[in-house]
PDB file of N, CA and C in Angstrom:
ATOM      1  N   UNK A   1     169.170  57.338  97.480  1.00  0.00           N
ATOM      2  CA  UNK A   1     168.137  58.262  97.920  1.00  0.00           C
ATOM      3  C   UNK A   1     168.751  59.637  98.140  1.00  0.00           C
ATOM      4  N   UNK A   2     168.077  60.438  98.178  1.00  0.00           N
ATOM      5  CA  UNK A   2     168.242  61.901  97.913  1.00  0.00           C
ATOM      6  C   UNK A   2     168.650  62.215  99.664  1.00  0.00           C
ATOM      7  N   UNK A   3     168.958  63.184 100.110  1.00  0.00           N
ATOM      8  CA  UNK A   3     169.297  63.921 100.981  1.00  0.00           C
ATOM      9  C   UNK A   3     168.273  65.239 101.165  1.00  0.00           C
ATOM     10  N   UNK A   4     167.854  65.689 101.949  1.00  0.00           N
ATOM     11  CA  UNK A   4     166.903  66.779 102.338  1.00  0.00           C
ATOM     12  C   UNK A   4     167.427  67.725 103.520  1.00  0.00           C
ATOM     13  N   UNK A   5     167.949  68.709 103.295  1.00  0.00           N
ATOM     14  CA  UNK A   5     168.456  69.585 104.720  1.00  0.00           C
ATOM     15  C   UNK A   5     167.387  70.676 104.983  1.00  0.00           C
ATOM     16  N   UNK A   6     166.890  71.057 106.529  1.00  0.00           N
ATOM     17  CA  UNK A   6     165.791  72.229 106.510  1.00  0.00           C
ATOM     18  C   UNK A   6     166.918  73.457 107.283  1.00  0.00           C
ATOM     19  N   UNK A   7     166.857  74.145 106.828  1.00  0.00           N
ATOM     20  CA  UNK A   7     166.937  75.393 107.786  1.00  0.00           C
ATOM     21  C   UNK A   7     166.340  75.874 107.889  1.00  0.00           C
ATOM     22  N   UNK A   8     166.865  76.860 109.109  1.00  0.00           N
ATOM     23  CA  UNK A   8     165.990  78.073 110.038  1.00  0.00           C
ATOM     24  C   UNK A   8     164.516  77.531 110.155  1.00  0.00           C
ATOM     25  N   UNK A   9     164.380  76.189 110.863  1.00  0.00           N
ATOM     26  CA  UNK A   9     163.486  75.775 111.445  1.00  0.00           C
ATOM     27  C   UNK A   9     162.804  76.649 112.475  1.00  0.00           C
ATOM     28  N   UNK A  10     161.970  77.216 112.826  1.00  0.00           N
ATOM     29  CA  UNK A  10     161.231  77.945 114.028  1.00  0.00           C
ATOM     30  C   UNK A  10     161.081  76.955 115.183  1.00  0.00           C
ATOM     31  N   UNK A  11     161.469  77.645 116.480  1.00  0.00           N
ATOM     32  CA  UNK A  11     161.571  76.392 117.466  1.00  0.00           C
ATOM     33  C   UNK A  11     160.152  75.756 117.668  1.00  0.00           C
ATOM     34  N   UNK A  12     159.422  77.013 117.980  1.00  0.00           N
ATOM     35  CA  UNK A  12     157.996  76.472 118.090  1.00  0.00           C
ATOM     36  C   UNK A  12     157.658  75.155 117.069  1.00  0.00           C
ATOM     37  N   UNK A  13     158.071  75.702 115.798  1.00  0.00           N
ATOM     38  CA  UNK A  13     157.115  74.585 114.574  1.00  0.00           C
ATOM     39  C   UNK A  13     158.459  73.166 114.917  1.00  0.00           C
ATOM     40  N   UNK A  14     159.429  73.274 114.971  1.00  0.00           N
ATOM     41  CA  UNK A  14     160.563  72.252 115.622  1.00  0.00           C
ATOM     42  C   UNK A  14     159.438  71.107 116.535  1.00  0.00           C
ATOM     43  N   UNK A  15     159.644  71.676 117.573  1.00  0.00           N
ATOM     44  CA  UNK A  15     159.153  71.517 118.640  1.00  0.00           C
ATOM     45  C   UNK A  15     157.990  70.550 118.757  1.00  0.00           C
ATOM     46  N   UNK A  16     156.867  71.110 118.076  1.00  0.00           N
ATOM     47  CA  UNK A  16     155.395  70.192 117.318  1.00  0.00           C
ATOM     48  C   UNK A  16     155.928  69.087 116.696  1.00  0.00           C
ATOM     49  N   UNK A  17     156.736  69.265 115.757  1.00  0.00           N
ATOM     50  CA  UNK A  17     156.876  68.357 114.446  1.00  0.00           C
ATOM     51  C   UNK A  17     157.434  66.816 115.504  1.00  0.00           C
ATOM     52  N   UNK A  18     158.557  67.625 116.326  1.00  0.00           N
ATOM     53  CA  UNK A  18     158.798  66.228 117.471  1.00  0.00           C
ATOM     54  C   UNK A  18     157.951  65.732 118.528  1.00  0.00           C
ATOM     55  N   UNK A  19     157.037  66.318 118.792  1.00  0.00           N
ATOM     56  CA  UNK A  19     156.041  65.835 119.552  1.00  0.00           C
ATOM     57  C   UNK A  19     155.047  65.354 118.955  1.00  0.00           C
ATOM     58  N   UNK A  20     154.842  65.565 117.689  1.00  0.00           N
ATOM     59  CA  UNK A  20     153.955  64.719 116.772  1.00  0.00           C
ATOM     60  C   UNK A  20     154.836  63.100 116.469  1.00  0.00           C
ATOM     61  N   UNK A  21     156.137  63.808 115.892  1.00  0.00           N
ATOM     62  CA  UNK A  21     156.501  62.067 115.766  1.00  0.00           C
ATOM     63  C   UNK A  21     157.089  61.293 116.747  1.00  0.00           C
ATOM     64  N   UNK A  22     157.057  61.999 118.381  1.00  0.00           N
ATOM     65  CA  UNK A  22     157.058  60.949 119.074  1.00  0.00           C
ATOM     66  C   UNK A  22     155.996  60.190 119.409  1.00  0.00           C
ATOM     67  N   UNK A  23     154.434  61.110 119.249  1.00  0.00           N
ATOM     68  CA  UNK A  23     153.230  60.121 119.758  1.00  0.00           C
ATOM     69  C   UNK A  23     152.893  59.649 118.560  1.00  0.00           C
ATOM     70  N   UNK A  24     153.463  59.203 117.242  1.00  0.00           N
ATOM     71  CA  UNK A  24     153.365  58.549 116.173  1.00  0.00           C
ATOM     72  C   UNK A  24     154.445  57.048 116.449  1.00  0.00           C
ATOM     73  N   UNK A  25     155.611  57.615 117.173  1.00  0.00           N
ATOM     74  CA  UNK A  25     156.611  56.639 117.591  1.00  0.00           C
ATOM     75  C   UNK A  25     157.347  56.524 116.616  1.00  0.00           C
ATOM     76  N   UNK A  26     157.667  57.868 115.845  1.00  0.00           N
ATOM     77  CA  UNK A  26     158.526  57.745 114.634  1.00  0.00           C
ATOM     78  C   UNK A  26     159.539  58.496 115.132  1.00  0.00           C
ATOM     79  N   UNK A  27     160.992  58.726 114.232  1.00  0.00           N
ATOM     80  CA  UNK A  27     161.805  59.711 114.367  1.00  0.00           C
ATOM     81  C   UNK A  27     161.352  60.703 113.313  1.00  0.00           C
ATOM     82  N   UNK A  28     161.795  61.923 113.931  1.00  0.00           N
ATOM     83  CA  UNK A  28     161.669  63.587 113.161  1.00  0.00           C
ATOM     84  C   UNK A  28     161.988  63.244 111.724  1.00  0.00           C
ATOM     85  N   UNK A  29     163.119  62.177 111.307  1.00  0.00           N
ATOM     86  CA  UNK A  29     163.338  62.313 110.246  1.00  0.00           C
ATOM     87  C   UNK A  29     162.106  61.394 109.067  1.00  0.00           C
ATOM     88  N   UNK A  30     162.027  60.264 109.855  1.00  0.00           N
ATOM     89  CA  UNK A  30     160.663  59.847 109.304  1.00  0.00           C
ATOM     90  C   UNK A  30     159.366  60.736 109.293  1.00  0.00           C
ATOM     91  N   UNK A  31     158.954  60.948 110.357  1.00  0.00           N
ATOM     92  CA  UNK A  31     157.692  62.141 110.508  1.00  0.00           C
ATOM     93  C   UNK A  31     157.631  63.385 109.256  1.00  0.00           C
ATOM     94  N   UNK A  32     158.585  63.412 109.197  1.00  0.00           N
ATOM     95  CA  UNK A  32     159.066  64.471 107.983  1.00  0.00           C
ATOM     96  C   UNK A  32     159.069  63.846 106.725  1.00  0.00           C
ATOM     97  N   UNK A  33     159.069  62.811 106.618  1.00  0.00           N
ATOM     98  CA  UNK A  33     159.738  62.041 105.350  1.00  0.00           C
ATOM     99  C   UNK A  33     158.167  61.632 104.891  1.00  0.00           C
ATOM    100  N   UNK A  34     157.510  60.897 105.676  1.00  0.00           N
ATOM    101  CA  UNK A  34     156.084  60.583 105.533  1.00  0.00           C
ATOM    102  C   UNK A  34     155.438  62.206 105.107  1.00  0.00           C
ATOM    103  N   UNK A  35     155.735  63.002 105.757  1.00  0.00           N
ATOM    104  CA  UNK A  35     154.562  64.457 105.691  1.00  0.00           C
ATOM    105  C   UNK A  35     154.742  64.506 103.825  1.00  0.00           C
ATOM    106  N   UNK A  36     156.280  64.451 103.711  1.00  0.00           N
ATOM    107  CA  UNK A  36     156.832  64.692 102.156  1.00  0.00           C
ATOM    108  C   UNK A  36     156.170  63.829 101.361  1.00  0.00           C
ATOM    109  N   UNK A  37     156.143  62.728 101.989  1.00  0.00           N
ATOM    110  CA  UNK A  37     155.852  61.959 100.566  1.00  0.00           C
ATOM    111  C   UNK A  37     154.200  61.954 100.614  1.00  0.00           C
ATOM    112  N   UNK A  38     153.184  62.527 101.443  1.00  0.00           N
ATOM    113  CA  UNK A  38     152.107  62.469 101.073  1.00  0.00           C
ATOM    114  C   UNK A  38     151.397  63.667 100.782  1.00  0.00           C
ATOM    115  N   UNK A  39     152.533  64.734 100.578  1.00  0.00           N
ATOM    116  CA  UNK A  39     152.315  65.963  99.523  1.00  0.00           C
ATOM    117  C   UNK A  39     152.713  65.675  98.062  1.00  0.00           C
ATOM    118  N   UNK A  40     153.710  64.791  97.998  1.00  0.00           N
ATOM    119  CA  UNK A  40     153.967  64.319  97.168  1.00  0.00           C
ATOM    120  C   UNK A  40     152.758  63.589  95.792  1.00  0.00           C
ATOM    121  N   UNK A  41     152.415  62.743  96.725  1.00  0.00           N
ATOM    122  CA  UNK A  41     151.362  61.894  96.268  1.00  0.00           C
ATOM    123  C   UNK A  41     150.073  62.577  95.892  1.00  0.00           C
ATOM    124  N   UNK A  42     149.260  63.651  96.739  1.00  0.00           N
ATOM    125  CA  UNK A  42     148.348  64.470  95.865  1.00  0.00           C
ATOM    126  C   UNK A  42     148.906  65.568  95.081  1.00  0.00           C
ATOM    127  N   UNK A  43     150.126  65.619  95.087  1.00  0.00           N
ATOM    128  CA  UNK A  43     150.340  66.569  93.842  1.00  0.00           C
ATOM    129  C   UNK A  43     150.422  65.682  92.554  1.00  0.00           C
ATOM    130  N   UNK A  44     150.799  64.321  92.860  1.00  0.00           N
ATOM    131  CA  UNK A  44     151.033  63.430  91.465  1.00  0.00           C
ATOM    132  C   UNK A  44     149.261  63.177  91.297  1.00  0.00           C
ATOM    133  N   UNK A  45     148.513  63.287  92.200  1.00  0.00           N
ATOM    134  CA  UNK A  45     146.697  63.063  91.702  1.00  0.00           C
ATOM    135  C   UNK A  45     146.309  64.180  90.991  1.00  0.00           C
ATOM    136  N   UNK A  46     146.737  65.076  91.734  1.00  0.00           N
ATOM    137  CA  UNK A  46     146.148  66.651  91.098  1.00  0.00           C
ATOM    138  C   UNK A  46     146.724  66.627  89.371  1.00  0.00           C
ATOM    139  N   UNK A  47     148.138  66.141  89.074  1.00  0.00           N
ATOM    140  CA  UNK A  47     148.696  66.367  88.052  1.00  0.00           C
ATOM    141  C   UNK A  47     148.122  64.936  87.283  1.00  0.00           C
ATOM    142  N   UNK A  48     147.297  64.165  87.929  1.00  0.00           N
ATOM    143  CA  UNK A  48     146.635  63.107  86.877  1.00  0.00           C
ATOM    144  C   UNK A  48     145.573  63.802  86.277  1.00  0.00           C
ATOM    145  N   UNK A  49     144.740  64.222  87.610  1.00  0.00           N
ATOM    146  CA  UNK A  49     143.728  64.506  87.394  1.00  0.00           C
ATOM    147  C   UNK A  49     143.419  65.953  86.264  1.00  0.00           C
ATOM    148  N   UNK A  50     144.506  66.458  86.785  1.00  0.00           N
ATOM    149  CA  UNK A  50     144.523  68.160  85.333  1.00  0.00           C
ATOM    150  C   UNK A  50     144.800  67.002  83.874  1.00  0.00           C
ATOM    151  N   UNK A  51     145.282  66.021  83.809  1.00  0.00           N
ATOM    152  CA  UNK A  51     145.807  65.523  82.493  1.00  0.00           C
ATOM    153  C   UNK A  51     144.684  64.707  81.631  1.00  0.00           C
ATOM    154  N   UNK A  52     143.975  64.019  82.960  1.00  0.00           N
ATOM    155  CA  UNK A  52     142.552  63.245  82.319  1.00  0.00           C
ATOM    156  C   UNK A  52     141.951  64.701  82.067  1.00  0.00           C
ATOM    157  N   UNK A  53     141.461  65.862  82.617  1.00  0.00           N
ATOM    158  CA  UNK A  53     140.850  66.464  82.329  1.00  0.00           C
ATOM    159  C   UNK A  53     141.279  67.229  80.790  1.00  0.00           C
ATOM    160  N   UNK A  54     142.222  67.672  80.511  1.00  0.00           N
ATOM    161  CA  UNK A  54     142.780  68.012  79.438  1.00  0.00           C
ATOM    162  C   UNK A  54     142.704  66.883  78.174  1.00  0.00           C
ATOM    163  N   UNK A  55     142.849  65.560  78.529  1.00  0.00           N
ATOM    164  CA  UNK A  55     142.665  64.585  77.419  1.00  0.00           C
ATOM    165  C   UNK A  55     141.290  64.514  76.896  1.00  0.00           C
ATOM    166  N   UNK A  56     140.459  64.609  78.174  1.00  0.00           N
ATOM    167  CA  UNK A  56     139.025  64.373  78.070  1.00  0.00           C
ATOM    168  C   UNK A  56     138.139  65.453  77.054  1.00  0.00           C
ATOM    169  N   UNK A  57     138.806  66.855  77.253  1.00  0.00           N
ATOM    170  CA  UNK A  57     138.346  68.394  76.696  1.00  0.00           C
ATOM    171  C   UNK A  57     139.022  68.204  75.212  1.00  0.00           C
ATOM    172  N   UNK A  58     140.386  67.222  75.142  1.00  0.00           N
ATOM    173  CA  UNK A  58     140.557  66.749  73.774  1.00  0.00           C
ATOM    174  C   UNK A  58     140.064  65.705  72.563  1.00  0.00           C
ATOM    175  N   UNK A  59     139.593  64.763  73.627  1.00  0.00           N
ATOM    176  CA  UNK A  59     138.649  63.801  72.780  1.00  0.00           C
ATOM    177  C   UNK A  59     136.796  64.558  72.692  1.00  0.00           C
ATOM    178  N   UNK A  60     136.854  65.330  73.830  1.00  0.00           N
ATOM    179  CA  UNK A  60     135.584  65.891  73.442  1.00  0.00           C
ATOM    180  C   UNK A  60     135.627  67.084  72.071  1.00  0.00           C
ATOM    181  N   UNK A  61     136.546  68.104  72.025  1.00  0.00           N
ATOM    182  CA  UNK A  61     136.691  68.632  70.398  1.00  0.00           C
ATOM    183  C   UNK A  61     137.144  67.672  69.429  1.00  0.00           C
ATOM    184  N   UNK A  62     137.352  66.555  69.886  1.00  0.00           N
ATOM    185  CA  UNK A  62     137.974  65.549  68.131  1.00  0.00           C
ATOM    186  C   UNK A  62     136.702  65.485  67.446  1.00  0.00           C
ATOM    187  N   UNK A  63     135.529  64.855  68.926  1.00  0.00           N
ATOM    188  CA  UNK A  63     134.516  64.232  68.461  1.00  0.00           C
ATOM    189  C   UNK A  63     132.920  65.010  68.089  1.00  0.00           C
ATOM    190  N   UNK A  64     133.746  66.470  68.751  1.00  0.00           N
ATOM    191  CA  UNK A  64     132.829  67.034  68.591  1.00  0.00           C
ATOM    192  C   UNK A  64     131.459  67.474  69.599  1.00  0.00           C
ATOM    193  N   UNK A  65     132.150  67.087  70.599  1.00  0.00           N
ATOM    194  CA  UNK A  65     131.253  67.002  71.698  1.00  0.00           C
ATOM    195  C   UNK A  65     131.300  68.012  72.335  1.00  0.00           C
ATOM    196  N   UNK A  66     130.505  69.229  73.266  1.00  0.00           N
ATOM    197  CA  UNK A  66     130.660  70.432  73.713  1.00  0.00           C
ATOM    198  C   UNK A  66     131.153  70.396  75.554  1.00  0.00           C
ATOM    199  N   UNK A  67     130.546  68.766  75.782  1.00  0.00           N
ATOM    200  CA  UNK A  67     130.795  68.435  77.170  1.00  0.00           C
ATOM    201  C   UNK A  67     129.242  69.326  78.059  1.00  0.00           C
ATOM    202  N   UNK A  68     128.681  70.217  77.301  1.00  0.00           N
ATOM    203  CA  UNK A  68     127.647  71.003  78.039  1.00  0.00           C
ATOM    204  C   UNK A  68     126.112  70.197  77.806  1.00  0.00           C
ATOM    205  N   UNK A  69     125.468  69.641  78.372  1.00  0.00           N
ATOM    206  CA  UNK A  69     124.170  68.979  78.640  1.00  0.00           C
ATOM    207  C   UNK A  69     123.118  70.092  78.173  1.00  0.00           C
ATOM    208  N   UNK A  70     122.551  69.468  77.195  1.00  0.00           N
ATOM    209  CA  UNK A  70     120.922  70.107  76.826  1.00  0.00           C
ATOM    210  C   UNK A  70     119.582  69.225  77.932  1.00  0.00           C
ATOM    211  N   UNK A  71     120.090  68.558  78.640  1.00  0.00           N
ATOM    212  CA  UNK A  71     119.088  68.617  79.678  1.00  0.00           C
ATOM    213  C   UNK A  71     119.643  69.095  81.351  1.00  0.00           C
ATOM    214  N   UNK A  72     118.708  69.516  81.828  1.00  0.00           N
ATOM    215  CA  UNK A  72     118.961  69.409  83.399  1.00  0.00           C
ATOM    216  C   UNK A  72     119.093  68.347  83.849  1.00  0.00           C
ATOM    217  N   UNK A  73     120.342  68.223  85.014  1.00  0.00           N
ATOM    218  CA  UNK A  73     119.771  66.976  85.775  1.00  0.00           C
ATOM    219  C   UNK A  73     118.630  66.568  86.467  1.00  0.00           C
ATOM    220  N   UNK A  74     117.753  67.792  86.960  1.00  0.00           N
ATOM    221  CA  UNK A  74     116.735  67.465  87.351  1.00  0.00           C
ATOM    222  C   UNK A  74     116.176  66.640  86.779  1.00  0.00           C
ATOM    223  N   UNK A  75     116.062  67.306  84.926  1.00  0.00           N
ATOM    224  CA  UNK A  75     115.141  66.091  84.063  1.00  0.00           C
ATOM    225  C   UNK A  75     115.850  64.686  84.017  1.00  0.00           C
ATOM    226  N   UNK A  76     116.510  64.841  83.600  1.00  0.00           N
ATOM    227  CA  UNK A  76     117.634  63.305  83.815  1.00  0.00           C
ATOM    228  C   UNK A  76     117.413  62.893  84.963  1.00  0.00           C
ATOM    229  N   UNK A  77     117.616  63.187  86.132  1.00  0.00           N
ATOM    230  CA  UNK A  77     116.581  62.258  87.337  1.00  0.00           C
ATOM    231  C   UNK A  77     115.104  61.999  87.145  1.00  0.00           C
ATOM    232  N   UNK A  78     114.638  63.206  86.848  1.00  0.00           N
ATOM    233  CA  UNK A  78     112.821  62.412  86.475  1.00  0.00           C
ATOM    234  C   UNK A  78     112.807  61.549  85.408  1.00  0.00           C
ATOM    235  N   UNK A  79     113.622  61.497  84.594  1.00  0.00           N
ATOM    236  CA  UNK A  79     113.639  60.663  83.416  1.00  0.00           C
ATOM    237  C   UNK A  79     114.016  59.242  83.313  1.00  0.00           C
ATOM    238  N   UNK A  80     115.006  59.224  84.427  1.00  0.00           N
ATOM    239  CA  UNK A  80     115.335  58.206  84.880  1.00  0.00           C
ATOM    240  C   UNK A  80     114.456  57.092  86.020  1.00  0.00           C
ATOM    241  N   UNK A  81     114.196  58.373  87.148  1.00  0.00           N
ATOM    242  CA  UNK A  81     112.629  57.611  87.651  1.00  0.00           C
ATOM    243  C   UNK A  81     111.990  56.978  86.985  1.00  0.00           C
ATOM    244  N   UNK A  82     111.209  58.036  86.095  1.00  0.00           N
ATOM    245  CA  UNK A  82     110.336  57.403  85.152  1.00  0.00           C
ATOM    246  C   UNK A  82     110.113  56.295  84.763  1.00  0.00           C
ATOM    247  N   UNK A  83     111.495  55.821  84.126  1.00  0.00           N
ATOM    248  CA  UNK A  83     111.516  54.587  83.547  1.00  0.00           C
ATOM    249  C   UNK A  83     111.305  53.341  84.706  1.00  0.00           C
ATOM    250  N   UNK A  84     112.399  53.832  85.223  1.00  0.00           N
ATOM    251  CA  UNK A  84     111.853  53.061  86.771  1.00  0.00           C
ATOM    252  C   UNK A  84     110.749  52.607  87.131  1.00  0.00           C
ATOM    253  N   UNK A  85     109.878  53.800  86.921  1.00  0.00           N
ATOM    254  CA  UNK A  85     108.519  52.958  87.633  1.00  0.00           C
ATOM    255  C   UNK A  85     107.783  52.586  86.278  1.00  0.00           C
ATOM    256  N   UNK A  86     108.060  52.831  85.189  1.00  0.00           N
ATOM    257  CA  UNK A  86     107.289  52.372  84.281  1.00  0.00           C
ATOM    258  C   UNK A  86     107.630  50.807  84.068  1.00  0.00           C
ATOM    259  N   UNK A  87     109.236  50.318  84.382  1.00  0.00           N
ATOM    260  CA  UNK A  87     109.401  49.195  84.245  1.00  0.00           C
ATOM    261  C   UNK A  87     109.901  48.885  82.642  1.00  0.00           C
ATOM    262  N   UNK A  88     110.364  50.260  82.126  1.00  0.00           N
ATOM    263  CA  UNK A  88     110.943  50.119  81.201  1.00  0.00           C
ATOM    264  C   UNK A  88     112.125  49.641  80.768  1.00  0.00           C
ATOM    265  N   UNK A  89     112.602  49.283  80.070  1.00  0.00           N
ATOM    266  CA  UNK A  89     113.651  48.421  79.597  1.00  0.00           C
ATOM    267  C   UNK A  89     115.254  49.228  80.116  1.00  0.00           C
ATOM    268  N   UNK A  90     115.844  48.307  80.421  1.00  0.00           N
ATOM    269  CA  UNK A  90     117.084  48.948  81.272  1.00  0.00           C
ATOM    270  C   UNK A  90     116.865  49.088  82.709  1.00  0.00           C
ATOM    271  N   UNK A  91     115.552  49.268  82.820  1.00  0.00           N
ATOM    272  CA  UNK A  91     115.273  49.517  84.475  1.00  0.00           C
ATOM    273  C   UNK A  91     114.135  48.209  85.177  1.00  0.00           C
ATOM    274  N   UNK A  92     114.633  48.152  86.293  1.00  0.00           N
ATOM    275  CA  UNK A  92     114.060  47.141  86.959  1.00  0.00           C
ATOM    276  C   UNK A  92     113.691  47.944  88.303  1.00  0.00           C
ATOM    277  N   UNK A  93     112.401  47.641  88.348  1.00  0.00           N
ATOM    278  CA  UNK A  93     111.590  48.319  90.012  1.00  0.00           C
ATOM    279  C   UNK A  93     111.551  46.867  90.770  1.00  0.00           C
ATOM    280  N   UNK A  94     112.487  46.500  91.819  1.00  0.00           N
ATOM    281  CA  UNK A  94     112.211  45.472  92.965  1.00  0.00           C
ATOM    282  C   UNK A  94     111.015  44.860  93.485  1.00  0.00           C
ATOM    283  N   UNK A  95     110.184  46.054  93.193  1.00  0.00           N
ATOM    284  CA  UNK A  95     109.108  46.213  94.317  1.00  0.00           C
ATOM    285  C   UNK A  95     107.640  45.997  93.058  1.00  0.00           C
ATOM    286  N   UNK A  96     108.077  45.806  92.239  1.00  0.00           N
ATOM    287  CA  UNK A  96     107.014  45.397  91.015  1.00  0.00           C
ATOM    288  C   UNK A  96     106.537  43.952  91.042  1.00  0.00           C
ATOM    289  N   UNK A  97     105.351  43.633  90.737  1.00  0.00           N
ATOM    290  CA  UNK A  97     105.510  41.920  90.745  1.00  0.00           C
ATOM    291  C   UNK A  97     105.672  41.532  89.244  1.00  0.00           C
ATOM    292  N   UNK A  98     106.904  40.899  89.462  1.00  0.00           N
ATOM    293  CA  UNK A  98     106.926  40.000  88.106  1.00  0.00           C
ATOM    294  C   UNK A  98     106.162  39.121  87.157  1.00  0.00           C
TER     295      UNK A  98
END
């Protein structure tokens, strides 16, 4: 495992960081170690998430797709109602008698 040194800590921010990981019941060096690794972890989401998005903007020009909707969602919710209460195929209303 790697090694991590901080300098020129500010006493004030010092100070917090140990009073946080004593009412956690950790040591400073854990308290610190946890803070790291769960910056860590949404930077590895953020860097998924930019990569699905970039793959996604790539299979959408392979296929030709603009990704931009010629309907509103509004209509796409009424449209979807719709079917709903019409009892059209794909959609099932609960409250219909069979």
């Amino acid at each position: 495992m790697a090694t991590v040194r901080v300098r020129d800590v500010p006493d004030d921010v010092a100070a917090i960081i140990a009073e946080k990981a004593n009412a956690e019941h950790k040591s400073v060096s854990e308290y610190v170690r946890d803070l790291m690794a769960a910056d860590v972890q949404r930077e590895l989401q953020r860097r998924a998430i930019a990569q699905w998005n970039a793959d996604l903007k790539q299979t959408q020009g392979r296929l030709g797709i603009t990704g931009h909707s010629t309907i509103s969602s509004a209509d796409a919710v009424r449209e979807i109602r719709d079917g709903y209460d019409r009892g059209s195929e794909g959609f099932s209303n609960p409250a219909s008698p069979t």
